[in-house]
PDB file of N, CA and C in Angstrom:
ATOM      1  N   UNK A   1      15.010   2.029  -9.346  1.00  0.00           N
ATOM      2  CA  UNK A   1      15.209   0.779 -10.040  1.00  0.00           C
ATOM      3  C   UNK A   1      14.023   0.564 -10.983  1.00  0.00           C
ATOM      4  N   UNK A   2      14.327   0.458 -12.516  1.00  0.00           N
ATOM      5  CA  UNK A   2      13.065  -0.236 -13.559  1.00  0.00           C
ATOM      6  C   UNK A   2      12.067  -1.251 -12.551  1.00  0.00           C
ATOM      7  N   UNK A   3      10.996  -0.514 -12.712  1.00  0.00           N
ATOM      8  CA  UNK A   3       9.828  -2.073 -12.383  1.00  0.00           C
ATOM      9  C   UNK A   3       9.105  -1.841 -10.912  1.00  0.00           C
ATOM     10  N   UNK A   4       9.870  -1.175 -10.468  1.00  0.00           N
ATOM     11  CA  UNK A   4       9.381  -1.079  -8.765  1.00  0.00           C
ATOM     12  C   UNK A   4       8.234   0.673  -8.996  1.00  0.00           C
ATOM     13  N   UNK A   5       7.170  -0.068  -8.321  1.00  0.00           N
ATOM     14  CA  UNK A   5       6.607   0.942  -8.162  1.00  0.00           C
ATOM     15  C   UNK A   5       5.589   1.298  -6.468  1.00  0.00           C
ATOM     16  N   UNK A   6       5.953   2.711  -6.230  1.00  0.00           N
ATOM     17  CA  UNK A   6       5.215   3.046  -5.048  1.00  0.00           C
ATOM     18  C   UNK A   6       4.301   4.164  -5.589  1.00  0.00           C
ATOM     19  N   UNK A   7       3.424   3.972  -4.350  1.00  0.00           N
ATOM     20  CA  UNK A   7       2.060   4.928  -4.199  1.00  0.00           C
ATOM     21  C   UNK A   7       1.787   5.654  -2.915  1.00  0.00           C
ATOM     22  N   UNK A   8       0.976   6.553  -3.111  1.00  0.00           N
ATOM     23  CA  UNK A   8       1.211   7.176  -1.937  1.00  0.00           C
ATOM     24  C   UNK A   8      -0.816   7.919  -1.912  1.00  0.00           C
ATOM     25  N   UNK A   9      -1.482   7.411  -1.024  1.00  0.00           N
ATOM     26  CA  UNK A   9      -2.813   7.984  -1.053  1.00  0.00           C
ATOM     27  C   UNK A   9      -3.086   8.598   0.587  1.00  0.00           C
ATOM     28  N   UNK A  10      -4.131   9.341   0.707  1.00  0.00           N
ATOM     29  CA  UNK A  10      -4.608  10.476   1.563  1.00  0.00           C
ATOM     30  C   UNK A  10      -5.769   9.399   1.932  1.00  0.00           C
ATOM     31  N   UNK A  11      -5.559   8.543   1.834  1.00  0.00           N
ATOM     32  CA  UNK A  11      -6.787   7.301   2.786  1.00  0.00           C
ATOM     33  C   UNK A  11      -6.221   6.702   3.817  1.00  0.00           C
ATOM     34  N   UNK A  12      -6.868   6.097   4.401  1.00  0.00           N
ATOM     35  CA  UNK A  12      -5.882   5.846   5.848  1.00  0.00           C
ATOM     36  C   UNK A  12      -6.107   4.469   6.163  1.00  0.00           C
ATOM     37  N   UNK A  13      -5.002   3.854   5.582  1.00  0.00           N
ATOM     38  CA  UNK A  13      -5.087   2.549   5.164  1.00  0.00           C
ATOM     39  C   UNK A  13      -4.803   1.222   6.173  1.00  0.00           C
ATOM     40  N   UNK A  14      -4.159   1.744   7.209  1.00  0.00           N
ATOM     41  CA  UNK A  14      -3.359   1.442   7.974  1.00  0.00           C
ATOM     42  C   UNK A  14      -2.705   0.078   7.946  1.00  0.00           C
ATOM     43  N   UNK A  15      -2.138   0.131   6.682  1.00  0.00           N
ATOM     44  CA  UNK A  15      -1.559  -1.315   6.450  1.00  0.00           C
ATOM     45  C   UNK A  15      -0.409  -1.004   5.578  1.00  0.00           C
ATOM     46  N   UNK A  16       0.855  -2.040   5.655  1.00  0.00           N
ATOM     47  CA  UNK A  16       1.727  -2.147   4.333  1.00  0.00           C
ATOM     48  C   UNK A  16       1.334  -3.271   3.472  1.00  0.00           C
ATOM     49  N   UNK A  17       1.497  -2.657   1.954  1.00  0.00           N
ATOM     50  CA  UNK A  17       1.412  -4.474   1.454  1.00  0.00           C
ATOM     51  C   UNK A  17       2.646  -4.524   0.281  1.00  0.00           C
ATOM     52  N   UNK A  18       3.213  -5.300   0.298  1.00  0.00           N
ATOM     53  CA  UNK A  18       4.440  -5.398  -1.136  1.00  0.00           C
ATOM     54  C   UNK A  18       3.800  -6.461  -1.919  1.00  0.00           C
ATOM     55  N   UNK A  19       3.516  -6.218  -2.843  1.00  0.00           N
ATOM     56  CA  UNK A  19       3.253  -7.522  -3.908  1.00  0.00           C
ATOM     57  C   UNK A  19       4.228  -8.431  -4.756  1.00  0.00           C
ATOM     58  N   UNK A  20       4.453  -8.972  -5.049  1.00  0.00           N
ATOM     59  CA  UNK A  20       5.396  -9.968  -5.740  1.00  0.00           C
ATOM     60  C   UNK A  20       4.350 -10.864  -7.219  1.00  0.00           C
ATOM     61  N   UNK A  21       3.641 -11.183  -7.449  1.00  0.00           N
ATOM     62  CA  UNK A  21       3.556 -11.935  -8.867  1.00  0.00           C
ATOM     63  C   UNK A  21       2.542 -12.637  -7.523  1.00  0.00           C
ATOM     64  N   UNK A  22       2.337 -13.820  -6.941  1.00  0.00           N
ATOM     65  CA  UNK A  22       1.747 -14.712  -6.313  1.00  0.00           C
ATOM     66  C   UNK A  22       1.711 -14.730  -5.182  1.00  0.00           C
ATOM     67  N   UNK A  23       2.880 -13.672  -4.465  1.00  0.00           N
ATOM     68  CA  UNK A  23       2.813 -13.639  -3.122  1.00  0.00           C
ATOM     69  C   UNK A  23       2.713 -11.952  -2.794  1.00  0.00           C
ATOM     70  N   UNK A  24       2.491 -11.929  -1.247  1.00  0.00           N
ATOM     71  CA  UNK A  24       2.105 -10.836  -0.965  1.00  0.00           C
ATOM     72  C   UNK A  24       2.706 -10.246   0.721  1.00  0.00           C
ATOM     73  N   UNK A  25       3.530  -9.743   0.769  1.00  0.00           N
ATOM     74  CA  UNK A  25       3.790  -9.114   2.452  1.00  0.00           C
ATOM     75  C   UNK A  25       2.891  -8.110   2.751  1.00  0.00           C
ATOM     76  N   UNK A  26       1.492  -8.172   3.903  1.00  0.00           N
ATOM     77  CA  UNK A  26       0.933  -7.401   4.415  1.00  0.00           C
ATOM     78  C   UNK A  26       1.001  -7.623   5.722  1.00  0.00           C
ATOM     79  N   UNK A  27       1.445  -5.661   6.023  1.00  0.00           N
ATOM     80  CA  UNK A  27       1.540  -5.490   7.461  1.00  0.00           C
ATOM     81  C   UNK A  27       0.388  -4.912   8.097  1.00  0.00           C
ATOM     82  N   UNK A  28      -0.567  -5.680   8.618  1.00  0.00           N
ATOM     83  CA  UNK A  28      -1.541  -4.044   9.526  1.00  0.00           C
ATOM     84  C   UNK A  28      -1.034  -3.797  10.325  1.00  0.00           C
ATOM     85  N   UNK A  29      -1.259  -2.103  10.729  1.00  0.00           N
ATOM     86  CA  UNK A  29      -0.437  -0.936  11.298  1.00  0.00           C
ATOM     87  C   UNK A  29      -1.468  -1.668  12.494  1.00  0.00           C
ATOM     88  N   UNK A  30      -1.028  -1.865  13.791  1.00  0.00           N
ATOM     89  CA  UNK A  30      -2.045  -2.065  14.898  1.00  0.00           C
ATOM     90  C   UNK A  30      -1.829  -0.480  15.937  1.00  0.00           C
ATOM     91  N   UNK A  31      -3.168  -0.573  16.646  1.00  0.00           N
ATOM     92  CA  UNK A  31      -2.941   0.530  17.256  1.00  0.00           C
ATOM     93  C   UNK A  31      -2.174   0.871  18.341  1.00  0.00           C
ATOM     94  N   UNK A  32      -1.594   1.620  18.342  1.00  0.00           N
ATOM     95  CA  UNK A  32      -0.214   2.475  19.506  1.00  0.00           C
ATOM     96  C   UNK A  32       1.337   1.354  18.941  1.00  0.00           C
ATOM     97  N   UNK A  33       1.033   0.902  17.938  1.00  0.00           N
ATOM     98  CA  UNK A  33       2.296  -0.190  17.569  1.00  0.00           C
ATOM     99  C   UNK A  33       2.993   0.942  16.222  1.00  0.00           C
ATOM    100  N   UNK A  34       4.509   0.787  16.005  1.00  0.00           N
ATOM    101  CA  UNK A  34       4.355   2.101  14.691  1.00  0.00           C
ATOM    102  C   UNK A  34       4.832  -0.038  13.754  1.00  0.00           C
ATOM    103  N   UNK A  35       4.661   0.114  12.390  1.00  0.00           N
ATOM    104  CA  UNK A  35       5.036  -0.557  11.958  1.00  0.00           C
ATOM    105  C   UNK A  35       5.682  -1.846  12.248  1.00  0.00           C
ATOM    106  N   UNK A  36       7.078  -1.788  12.560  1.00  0.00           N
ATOM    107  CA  UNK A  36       7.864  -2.627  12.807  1.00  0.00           C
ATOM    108  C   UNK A  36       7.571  -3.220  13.851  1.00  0.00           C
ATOM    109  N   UNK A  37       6.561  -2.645  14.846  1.00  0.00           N
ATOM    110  CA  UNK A  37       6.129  -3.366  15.879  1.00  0.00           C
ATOM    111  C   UNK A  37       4.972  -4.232  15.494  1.00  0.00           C
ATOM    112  N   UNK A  38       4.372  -4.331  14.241  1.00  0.00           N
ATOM    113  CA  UNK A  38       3.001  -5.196  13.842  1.00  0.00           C
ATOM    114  C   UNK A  38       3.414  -6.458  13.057  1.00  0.00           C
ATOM    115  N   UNK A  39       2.285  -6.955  12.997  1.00  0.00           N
ATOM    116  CA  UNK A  39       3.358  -8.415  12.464  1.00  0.00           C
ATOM    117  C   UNK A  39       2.759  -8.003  10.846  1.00  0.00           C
ATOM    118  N   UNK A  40       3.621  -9.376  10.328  1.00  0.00           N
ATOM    119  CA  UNK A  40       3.589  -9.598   8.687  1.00  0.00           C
ATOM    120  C   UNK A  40       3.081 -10.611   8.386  1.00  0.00           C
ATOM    121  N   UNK A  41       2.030 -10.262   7.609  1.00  0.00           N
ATOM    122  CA  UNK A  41       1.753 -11.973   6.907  1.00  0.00           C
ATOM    123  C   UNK A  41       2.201 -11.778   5.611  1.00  0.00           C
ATOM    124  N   UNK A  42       3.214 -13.484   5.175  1.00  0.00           N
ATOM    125  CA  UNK A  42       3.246 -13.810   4.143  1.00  0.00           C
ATOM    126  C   UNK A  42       2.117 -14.610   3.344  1.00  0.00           C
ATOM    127  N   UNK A  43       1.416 -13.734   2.535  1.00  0.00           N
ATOM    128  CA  UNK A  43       0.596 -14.910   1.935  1.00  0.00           C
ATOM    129  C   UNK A  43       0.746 -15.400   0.622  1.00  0.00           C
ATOM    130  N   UNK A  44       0.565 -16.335  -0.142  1.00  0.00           N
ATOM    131  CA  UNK A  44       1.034 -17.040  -1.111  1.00  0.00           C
ATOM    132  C   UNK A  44      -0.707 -17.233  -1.371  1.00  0.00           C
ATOM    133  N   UNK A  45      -0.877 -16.786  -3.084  1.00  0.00           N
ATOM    134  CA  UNK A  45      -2.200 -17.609  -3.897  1.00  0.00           C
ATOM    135  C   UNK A  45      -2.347 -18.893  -4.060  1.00  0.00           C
ATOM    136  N   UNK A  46      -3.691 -19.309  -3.089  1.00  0.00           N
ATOM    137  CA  UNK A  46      -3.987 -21.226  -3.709  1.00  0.00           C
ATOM    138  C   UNK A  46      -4.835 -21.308  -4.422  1.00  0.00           C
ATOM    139  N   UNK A  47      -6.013 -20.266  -3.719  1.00  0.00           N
ATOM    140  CA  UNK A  47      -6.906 -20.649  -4.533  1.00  0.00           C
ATOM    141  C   UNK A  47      -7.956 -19.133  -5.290  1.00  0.00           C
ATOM    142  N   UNK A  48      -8.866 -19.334  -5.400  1.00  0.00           N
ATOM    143  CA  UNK A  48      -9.885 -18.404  -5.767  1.00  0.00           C
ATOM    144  C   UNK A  48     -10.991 -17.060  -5.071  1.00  0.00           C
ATOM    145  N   UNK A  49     -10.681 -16.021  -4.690  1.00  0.00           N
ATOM    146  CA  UNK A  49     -11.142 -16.062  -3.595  1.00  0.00           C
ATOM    147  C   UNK A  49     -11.127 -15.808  -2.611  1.00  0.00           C
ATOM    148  N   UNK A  50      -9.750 -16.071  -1.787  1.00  0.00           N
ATOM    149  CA  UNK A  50      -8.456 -16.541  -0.805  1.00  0.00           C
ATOM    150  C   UNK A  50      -8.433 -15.198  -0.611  1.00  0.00           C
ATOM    151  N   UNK A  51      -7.871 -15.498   0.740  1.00  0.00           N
ATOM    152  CA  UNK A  51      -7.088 -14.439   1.709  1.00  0.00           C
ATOM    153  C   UNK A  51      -6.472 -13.261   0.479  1.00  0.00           C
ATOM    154  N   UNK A  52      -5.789 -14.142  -0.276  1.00  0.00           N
ATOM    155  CA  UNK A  52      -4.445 -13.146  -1.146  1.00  0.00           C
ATOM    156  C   UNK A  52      -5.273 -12.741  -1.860  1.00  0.00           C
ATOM    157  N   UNK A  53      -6.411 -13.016  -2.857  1.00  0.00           N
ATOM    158  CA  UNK A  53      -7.210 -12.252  -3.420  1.00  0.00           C
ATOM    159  C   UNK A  53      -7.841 -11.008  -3.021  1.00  0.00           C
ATOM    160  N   UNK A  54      -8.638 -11.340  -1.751  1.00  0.00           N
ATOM    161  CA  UNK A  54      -8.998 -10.226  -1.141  1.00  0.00           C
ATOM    162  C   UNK A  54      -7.994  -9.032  -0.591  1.00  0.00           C
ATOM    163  N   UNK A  55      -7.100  -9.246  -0.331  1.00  0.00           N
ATOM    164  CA  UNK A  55      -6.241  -8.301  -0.332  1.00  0.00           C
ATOM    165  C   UNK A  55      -5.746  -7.464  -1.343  1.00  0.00           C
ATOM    166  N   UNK A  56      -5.398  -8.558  -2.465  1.00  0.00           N
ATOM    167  CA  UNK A  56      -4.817  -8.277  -3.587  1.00  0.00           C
ATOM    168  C   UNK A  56      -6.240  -6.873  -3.940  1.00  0.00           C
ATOM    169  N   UNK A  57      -7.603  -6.894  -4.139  1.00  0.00           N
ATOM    170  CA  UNK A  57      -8.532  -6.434  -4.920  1.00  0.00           C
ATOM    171  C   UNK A  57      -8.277  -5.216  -3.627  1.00  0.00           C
ATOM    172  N   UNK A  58      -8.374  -5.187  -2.271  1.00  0.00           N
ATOM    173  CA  UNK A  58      -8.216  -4.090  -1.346  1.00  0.00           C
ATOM    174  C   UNK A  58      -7.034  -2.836  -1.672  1.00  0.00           C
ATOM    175  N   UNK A  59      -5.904  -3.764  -2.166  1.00  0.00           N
ATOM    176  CA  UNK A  59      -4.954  -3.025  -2.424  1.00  0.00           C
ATOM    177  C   UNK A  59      -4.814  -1.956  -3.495  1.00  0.00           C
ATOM    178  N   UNK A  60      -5.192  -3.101  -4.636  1.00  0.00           N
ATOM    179  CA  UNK A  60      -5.864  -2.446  -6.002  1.00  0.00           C
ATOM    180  C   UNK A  60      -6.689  -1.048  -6.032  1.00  0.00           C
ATOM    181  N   UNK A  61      -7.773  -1.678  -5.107  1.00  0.00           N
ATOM    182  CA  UNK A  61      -8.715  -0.128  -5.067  1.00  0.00           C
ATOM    183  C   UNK A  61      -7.968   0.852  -4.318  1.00  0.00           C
ATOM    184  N   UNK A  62      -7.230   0.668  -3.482  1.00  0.00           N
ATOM    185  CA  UNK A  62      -6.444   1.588  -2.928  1.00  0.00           C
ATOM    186  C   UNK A  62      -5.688   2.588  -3.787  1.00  0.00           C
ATOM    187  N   UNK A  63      -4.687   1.769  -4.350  1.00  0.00           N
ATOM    188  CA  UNK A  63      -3.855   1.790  -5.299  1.00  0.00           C
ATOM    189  C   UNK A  63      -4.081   2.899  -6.504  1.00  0.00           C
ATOM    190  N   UNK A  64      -5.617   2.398  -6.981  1.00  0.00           N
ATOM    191  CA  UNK A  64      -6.162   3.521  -8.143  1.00  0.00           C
ATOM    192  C   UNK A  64      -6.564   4.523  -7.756  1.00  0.00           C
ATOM    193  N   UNK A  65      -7.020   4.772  -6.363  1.00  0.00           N
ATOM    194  CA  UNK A  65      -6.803   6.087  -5.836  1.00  0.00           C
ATOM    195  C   UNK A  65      -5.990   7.240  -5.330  1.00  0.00           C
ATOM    196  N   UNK A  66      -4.817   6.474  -5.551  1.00  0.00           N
ATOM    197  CA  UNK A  66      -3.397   6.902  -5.178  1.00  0.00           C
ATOM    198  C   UNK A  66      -2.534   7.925  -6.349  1.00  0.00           C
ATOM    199  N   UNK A  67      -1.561   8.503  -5.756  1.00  0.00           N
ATOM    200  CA  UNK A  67      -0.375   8.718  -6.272  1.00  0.00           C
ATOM    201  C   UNK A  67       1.000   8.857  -6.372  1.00  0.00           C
ATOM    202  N   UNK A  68       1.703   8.712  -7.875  1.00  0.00           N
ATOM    203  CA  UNK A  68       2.762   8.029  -8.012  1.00  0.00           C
ATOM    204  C   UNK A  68       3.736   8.597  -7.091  1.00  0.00           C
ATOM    205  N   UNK A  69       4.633   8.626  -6.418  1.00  0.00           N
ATOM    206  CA  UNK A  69       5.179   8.527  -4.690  1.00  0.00           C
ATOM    207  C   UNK A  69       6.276   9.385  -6.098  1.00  0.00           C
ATOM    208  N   UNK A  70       7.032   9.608  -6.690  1.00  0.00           N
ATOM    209  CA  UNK A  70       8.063  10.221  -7.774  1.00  0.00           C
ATOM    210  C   UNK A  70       7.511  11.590  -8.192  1.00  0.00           C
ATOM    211  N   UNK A  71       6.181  11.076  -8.479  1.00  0.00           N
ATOM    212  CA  UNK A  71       5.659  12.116  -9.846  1.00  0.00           C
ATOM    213  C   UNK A  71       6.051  13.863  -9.131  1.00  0.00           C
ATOM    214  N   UNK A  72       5.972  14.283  -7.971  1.00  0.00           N
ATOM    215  CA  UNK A  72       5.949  15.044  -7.920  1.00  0.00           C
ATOM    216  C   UNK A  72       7.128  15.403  -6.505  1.00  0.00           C
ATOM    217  N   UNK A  73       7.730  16.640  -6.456  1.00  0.00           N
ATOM    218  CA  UNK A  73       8.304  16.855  -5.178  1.00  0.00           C
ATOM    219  C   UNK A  73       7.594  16.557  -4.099  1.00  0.00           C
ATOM    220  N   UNK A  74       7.870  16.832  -2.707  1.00  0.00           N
ATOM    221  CA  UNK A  74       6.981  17.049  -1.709  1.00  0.00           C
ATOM    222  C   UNK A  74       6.872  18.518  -1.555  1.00  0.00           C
ATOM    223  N   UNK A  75       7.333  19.163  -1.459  1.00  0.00           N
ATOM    224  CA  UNK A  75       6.926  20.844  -1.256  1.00  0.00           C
ATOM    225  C   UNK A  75       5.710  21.162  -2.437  1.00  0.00           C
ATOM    226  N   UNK A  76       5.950  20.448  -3.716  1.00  0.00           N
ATOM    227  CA  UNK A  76       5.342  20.812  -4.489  1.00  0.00           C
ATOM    228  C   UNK A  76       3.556  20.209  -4.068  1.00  0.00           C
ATOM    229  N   UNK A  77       3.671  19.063  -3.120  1.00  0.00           N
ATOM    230  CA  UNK A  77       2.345  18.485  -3.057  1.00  0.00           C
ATOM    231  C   UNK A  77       2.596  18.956  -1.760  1.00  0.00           C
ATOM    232  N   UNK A  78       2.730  19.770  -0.736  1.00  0.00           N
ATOM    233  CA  UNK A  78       2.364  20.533   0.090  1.00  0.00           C
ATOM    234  C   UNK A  78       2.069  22.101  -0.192  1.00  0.00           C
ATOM    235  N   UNK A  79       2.259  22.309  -1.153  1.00  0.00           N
ATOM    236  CA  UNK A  79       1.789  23.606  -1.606  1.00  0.00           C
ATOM    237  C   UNK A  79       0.269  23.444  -2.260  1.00  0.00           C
ATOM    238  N   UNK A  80       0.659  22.215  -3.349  1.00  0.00           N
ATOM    239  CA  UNK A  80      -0.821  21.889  -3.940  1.00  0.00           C
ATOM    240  C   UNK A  80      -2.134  21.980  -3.270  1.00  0.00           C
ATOM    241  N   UNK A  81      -1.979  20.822  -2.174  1.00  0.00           N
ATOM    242  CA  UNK A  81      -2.815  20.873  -1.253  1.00  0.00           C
ATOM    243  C   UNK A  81      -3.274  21.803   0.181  1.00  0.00           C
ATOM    244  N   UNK A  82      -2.661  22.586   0.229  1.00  0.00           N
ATOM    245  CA  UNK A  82      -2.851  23.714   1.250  1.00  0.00           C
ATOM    246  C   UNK A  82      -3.227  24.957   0.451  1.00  0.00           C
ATOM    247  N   UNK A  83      -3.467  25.147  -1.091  1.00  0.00           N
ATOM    248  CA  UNK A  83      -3.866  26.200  -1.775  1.00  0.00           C
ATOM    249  C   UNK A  83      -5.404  26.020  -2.082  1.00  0.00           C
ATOM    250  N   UNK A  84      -5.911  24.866  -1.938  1.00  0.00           N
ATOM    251  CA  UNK A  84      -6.888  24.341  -2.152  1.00  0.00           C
ATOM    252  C   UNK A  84      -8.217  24.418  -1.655  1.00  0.00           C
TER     253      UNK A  84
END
């Protein structure tokens, strides 16, 4: 779908986050829990600063270290990286 974009990094993040414009779904992965077993916070921007900021800038740096989850097959980035 136009507009949606995923990432995919070799850091170990142990969190989901979906962004939206002002709001934000982050899951931390807790330990021996897989996903769906951790909770979600919805957070919404108030102010400056805020919870959602700090996340938002966590994600970010994440993010620019990452790559585009499309750009490449997977065999092709399991070959990449095991030649290495």
């Amino acid at each position: 779908m136009p507009g949606i974009e995923a990432r995919f990094g070799d850091e170990h993040i142990a969190m989901s986050v979906f962004r939206f414009d002002s709001e934000m779904l982050v899951t931390p992965h807790l330990a021996k829990l897989v996903g769906y077993d951790s909770p979600m916070m919805h957070l919404r921007r108030h102010q400056d600063d805020g919870l959602f900021d700090r996340f938002r800038y966590h994600a970010s740096e994440l993010w620019s270290n990452s790559r585009d989850v499309w750009a490449e097959e997977p065999n092709q980035r399991t070959e990449s990286t095991s030649s290495g």
